[in-house]
Protein backbone atom coordinates (compact mmCIF):
# COMPACT_ATOMS: atom_id res chain seq x y z
CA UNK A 1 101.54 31.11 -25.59
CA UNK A 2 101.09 30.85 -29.43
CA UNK A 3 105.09 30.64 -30.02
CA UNK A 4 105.13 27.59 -27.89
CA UNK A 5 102.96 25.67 -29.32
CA UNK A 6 105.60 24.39 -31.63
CA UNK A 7 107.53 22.91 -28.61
CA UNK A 8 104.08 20.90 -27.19
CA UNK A 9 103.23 19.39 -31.02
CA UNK A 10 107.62 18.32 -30.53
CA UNK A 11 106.83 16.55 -27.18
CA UNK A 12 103.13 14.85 -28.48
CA UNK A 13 104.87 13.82 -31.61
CA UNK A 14 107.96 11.40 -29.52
CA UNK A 15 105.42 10.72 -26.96
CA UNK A 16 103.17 9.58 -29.49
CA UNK A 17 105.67 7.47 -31.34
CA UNK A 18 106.87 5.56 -28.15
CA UNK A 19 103.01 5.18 -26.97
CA UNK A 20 102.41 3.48 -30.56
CA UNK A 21 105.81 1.44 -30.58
CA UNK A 22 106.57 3.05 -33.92
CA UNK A 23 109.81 1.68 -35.29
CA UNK A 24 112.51 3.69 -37.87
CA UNK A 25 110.90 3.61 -41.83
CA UNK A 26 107.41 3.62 -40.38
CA UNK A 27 104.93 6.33 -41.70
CA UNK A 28 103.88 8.83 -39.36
CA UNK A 29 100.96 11.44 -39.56
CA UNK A 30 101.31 14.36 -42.48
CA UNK A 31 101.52 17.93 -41.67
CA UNK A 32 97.71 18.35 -42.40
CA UNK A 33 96.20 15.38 -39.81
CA UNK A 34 99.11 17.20 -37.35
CA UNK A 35 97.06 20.35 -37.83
CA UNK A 36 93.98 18.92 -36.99
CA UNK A 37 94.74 16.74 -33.71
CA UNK A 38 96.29 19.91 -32.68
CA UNK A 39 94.01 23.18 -34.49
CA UNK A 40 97.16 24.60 -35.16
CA UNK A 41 98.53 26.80 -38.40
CA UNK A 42 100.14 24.34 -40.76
CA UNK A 43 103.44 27.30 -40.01
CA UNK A 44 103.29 25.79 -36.42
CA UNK A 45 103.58 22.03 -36.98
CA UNK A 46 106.31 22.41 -39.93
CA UNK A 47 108.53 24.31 -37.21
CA UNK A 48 107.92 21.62 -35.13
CA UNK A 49 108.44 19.18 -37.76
CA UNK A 50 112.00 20.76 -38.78
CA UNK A 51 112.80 20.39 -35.28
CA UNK A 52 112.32 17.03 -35.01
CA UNK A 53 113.68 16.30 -38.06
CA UNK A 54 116.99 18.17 -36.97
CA UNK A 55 116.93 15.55 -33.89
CA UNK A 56 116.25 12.83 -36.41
CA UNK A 57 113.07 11.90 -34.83
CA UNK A 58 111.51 12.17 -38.30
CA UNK A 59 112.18 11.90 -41.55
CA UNK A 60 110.65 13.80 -44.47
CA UNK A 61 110.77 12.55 -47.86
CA UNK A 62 109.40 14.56 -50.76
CA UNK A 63 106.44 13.07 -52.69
CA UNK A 64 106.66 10.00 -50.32
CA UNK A 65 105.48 11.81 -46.91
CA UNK A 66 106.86 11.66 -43.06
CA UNK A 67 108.63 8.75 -41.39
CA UNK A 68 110.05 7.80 -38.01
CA UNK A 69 113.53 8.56 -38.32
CA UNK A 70 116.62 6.44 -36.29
CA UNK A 71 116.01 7.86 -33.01
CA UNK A 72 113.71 6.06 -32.08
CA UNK A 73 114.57 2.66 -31.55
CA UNK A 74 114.46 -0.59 -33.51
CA UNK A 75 112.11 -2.87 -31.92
CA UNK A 76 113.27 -6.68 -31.30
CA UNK A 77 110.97 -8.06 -33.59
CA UNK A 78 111.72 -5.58 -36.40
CA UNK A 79 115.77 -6.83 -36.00
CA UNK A 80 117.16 -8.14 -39.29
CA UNK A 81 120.53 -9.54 -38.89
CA UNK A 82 122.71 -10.35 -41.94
CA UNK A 83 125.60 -9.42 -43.93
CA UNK A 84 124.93 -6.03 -45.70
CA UNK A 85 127.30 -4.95 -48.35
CA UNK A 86 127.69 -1.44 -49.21
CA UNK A 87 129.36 -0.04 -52.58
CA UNK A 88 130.08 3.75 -52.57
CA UNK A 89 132.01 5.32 -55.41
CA UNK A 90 133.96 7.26 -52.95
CA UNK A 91 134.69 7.15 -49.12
CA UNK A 92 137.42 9.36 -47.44
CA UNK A 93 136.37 12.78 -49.02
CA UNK A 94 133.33 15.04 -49.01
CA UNK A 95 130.15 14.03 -48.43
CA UNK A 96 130.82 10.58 -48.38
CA UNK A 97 131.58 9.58 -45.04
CA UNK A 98 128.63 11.11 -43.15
CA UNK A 99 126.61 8.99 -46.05
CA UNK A 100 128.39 5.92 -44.87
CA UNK A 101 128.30 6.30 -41.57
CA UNK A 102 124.01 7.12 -41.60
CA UNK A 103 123.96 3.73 -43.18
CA UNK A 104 126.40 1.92 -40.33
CA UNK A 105 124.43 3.55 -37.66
CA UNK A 106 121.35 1.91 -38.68
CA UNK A 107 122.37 -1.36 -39.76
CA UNK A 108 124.77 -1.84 -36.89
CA UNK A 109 121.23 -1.18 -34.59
CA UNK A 110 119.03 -3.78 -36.31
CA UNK A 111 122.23 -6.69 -35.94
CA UNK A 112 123.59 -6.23 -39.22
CA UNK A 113 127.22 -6.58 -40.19
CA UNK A 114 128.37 -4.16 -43.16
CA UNK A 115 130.84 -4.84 -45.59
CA UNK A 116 131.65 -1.79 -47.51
CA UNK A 117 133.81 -1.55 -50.89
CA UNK A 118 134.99 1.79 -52.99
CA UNK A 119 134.42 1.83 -57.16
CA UNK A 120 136.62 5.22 -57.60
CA UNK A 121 133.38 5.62 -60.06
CA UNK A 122 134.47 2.93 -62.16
CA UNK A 123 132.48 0.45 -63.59
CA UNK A 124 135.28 -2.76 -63.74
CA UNK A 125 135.77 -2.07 -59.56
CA UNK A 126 131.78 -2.03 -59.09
CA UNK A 127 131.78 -5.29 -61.16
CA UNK A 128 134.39 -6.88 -58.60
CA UNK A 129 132.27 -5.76 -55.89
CA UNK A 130 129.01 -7.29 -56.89
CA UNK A 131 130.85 -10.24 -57.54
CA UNK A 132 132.65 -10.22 -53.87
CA UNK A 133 129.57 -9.34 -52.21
CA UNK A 134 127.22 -11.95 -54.24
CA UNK A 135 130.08 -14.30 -53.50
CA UNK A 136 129.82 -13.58 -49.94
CA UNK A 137 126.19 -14.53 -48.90
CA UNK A 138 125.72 -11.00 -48.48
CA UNK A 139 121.20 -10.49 -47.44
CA UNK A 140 121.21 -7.09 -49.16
CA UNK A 141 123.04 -4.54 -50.99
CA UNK A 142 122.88 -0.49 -50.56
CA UNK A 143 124.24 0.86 -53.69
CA UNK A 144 125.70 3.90 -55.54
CA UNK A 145 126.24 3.45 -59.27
CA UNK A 146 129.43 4.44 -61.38
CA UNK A 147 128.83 6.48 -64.18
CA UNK A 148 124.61 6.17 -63.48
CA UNK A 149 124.56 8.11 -67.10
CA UNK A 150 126.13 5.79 -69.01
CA UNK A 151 125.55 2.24 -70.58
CA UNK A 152 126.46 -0.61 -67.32
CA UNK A 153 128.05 -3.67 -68.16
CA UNK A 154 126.61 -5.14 -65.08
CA UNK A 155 122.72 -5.38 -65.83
CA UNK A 156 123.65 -9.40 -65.83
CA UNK A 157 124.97 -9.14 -62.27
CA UNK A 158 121.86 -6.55 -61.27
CA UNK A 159 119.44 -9.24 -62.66
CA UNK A 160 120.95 -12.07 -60.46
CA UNK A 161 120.14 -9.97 -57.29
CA UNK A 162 116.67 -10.00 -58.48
CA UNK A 163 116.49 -13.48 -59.55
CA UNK A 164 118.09 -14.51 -56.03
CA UNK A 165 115.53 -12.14 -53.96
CA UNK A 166 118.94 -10.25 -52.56
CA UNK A 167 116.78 -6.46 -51.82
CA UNK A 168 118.72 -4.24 -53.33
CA UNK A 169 118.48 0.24 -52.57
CA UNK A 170 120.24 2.63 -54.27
CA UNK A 171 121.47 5.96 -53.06
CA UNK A 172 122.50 9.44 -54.49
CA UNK A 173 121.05 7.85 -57.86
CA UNK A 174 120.20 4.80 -59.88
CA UNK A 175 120.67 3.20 -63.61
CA UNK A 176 117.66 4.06 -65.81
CA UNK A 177 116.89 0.51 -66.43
CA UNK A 178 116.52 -0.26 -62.65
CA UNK A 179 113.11 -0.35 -61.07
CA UNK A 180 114.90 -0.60 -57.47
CA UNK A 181 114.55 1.97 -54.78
CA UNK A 182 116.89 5.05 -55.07
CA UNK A 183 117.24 7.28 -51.60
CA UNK A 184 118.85 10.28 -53.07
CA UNK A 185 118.90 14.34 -53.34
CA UNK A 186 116.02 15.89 -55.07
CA UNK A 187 118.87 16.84 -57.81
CA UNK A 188 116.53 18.46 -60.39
CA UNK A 189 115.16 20.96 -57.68
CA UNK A 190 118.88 21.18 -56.65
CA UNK A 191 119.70 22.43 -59.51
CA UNK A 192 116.40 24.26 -59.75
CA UNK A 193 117.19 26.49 -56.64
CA UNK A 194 120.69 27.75 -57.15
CA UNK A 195 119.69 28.98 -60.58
CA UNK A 196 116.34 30.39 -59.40
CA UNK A 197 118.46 32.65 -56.74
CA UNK A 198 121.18 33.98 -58.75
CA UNK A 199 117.86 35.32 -60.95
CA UNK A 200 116.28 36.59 -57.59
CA UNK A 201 119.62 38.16 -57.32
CA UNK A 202 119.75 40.09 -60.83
CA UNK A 203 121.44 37.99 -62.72
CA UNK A 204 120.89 37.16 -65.98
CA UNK A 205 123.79 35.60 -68.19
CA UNK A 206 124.55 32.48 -66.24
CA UNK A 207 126.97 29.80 -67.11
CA UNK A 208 126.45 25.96 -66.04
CA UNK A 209 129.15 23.55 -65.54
CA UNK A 210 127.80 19.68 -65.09
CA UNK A 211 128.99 16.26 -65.10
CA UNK A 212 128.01 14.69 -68.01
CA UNK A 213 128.74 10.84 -67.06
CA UNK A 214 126.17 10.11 -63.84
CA UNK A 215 122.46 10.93 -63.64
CA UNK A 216 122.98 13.97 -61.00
CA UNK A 217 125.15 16.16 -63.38
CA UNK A 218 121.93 15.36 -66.13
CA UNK A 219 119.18 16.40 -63.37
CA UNK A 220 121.23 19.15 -61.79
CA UNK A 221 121.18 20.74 -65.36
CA UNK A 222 117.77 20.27 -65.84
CA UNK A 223 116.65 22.05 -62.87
CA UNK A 224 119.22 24.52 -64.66
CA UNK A 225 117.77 24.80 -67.35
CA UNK A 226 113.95 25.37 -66.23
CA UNK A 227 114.64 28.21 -64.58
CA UNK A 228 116.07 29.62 -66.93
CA UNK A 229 113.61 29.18 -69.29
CA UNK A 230 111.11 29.94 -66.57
CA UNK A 231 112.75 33.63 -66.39
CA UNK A 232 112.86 33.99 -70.23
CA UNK A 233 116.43 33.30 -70.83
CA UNK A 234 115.71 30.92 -74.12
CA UNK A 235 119.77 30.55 -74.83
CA UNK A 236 120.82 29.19 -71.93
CA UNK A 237 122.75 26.16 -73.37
CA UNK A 238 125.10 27.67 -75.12
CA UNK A 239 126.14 28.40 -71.92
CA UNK A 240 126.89 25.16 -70.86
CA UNK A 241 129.74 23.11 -70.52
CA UNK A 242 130.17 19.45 -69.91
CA UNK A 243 132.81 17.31 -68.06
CA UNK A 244 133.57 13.78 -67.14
CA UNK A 245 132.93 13.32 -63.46
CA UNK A 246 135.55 10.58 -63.06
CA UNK A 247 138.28 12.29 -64.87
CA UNK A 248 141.34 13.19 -64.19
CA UNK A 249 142.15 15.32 -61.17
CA UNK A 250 144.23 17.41 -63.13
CA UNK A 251 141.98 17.70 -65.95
CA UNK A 252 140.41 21.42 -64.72
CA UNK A 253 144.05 22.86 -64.97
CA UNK A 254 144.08 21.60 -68.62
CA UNK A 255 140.84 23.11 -68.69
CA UNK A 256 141.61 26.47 -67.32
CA UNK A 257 141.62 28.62 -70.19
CA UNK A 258 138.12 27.03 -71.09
CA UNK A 259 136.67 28.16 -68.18
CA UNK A 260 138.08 31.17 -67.69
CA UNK A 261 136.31 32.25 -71.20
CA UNK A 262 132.96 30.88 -70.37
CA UNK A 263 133.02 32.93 -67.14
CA UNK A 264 133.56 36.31 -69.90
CA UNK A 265 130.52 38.35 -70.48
CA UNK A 266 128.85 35.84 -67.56
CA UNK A 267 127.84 36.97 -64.19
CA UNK A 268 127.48 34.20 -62.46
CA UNK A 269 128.07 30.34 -62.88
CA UNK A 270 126.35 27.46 -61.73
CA UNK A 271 128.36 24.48 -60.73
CA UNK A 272 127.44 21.13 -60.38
CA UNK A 273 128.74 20.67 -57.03
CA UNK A 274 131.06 22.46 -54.31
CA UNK A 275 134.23 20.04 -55.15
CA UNK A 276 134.25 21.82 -58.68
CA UNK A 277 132.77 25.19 -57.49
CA UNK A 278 136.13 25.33 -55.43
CA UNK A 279 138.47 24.27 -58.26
CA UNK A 280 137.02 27.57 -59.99
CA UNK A 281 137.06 29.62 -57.82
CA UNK A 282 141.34 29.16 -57.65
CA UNK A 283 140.99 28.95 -61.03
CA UNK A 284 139.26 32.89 -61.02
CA UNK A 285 142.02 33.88 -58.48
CA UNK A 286 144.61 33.14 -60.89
CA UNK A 287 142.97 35.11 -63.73
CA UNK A 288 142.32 38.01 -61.51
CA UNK A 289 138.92 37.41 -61.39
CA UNK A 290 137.05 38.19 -58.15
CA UNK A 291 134.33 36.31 -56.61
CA UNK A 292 131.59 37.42 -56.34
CA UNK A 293 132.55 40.78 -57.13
CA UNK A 294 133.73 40.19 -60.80
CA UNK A 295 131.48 37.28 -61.08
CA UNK A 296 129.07 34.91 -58.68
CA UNK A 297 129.47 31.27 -57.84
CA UNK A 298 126.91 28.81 -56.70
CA UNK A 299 128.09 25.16 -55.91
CA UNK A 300 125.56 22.09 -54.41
CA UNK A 301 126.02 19.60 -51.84
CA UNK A 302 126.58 21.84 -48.88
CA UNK A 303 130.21 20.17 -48.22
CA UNK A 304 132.77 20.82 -45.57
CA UNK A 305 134.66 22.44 -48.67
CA UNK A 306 131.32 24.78 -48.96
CA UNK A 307 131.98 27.07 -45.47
CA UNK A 308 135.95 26.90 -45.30
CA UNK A 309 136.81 27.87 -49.16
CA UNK A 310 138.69 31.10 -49.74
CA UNK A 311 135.00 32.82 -50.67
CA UNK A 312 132.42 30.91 -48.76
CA UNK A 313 130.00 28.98 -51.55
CA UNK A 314 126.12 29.29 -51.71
CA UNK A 315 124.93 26.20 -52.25
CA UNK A 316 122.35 23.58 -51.41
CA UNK A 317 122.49 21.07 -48.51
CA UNK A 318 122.62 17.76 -48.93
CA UNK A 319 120.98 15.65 -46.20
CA UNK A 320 124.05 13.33 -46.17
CA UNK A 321 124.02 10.99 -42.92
CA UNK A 322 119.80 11.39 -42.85
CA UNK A 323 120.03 10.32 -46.63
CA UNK A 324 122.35 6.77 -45.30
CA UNK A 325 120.01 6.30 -42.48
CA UNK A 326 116.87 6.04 -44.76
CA UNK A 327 118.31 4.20 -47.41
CA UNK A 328 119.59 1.26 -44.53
CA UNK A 329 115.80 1.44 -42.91
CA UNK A 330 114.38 1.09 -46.47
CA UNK A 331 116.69 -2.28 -47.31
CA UNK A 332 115.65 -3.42 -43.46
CA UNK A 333 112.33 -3.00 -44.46
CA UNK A 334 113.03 -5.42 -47.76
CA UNK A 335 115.13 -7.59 -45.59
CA UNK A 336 112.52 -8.23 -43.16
CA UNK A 337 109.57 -8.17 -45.52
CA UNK A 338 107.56 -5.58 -44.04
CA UNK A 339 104.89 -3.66 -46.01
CA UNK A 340 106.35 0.06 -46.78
CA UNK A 341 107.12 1.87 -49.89
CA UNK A 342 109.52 0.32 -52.05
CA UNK A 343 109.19 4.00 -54.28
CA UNK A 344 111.97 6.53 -54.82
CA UNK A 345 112.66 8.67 -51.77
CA UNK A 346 113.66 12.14 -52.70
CA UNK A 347 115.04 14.39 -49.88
CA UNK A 348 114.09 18.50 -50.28
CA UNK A 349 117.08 20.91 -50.79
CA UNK A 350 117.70 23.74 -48.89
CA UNK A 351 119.68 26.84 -50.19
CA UNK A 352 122.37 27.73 -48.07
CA UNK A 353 123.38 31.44 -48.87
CA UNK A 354 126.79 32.43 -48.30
CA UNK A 355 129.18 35.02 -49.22
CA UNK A 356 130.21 33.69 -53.26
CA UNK A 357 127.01 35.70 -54.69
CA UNK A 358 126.55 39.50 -55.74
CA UNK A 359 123.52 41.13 -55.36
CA UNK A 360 122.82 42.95 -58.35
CA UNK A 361 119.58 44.81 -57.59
CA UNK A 362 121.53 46.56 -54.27
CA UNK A 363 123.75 49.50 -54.84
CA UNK A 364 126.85 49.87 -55.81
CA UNK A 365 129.27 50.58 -52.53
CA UNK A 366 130.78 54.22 -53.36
């Protein structure tokens, strides 16, 4: 009876929201009030909570706490409609569209229209947008900055949103100077938990590889770099190498030769996401180096590009479409003026372990 008990706390916890006409963005109970309606293990209700976060009914946000997720229903009164515009630095590739479309799904329910424009991660294209969208009469703005790392010309443009009460959220990440919401990726524990496996794993001289022009590439080497100084490797920046996020497509070919001599005397590498993990790792096949054989690779995001690569990547998911649905309920909540945290919402990773990683502390085949 015990291993059901998951699967009754699942059914209380949608009857429960419907009962109390809960609506998306609302706060629901916490694992430990869950464990004491129901005298249960706190191992019992987070199954059931996974569960019903893989249906969507909630939505768990780290440091912030549990939410309805888009499931359930937006109720009438709750209904915001108005223009949204959306800016995205990309659209038609990698984790992008299942962002997007998270965000339509939940505007389109509460009456919103959405009006969506593509930077390329350039700052003069996200300037145009702002000024489309202000132009526009748009009632709120979901966000994702170009080059989040580096000086914006646009704080003028950011400080008329504020002074014209237009809510503004950011996802994936936000400029430094902005007090404004940011939905994103835990990136630092990202980061954090690739580098903390490949040590699980044996390994010891690890190379990073990070983008050095948007805020993820700086947190993602952070995490890096504390576990690495968590398992006593004191050196590990020399390690390191930096690259412009929005450069050139071809620029990794130019780079080749670079790379290929940081991966020498390494044993693993740590890459700032899958879309570069998978440029190395053709990179390696062309210098006759094997993966993970002759060396490991870790990417993060979880992409499509992740499971279908020549040497499928370990890696760490990214929440993707839950991420655009709780950055739209969080602007309907500023839309429609209803209490709720207007604080950072920081999703968990998860490691997904794949084939791209030797196990050092097994034996030797042969």
């Amino acid at each position: 009876m015990d291993n059901y008990k998951y699967l009754m706390i699942v059914e209380w916890v949608k009857d429960n929201i419907a009962e109390k006409g809960l609506k998306p963005g609302d706060r629901f109970l916490t694992e430990k009030q869950l464990c004491e309606i129901h005298n249960v293990s706190r191992q019992t209700v987070r199954q059931a909570l996974m569960l019903l976060e893989s249906e969507n009914v909630i939505v768990r946000m780290r440091g912030s706490g549990t939410y309805v997720g888009s499931r359930s229903r937006t109720s009438p009164s709750l209904a915001v409609k108005g223009n949204v515009g959306v800016i995205s630095t990309y659209f038609s590739d990698y984790i992008f569209p299942h962002i997007v479309t998270g965000i339509e799904s939940v505007l389109g329910s509460a009456g919103c229209t959405m009006q969506l424009a593509i930077t390329h991660d350039q700052v003069y294209e996200e300037t145009q947008a702002l000024e489309s969208m202000l132009a526009n009469g748009v009632k709120g703005l979901i966000v994702e900055p170009s080059k989040s790392a580096l000086p914006n010309p646009n704080k003028e443009l950011y400080a008329r949103l504020e002074r014209e009460n237009i809510p503004l959220v950011f996802f994936n990440a936000k400029y430094t100077w902005s007090k404004c919401p940011c939905v994103a990726m835990d990136d630092e524990a990202a980061g954090r938990i690739v580098t903390d496996y490949l040590f699980d794993c044996g390994h010891r001289d690890i190379a990073g590889i990070f983008a050095l022009d948007d805020i993820q590439g700086h947190k993602r080497y952070s995490g890096f770099m504390e576990s690495c100084l968590a398992h006593g490797v004191t050196a590990a920046e020399r390690n390191v190498m930096w690259f412009s996020n929005a450069g050139n497509e071809d620029m990794f070919s130019f780079m080749a030769d670079k790379l290929v001599k940081l991966a020498y005397g390494r044993t693993a590498v740590v890459c700032y996401n899958d879309k570069l993990a998978v440029k190395l790792l053709k990179i390696f096949r062309e210098n006759c180096i094997k993966v993970p054989e002759d060396i490991s690779v870790v990417g993060i995001d979880d992409s499509h590009y992740a499971s279908i690569c020549e040497v499928p990547l370990t890696t760490v998911h990214h929440p993707q479409k839950k991420l655009g649905e709780a950055a739209a309920q969080l602007l309907l909540e500023m839309m429609g003026k209803h209490s709720g945290t207007r604080e950072d919402m920081l999703f968990v990773p998860e490691l997904v372990v794949r084939d791209s990683v030797l196990d050092m502390k097994l034996p030797k085949k042969g």
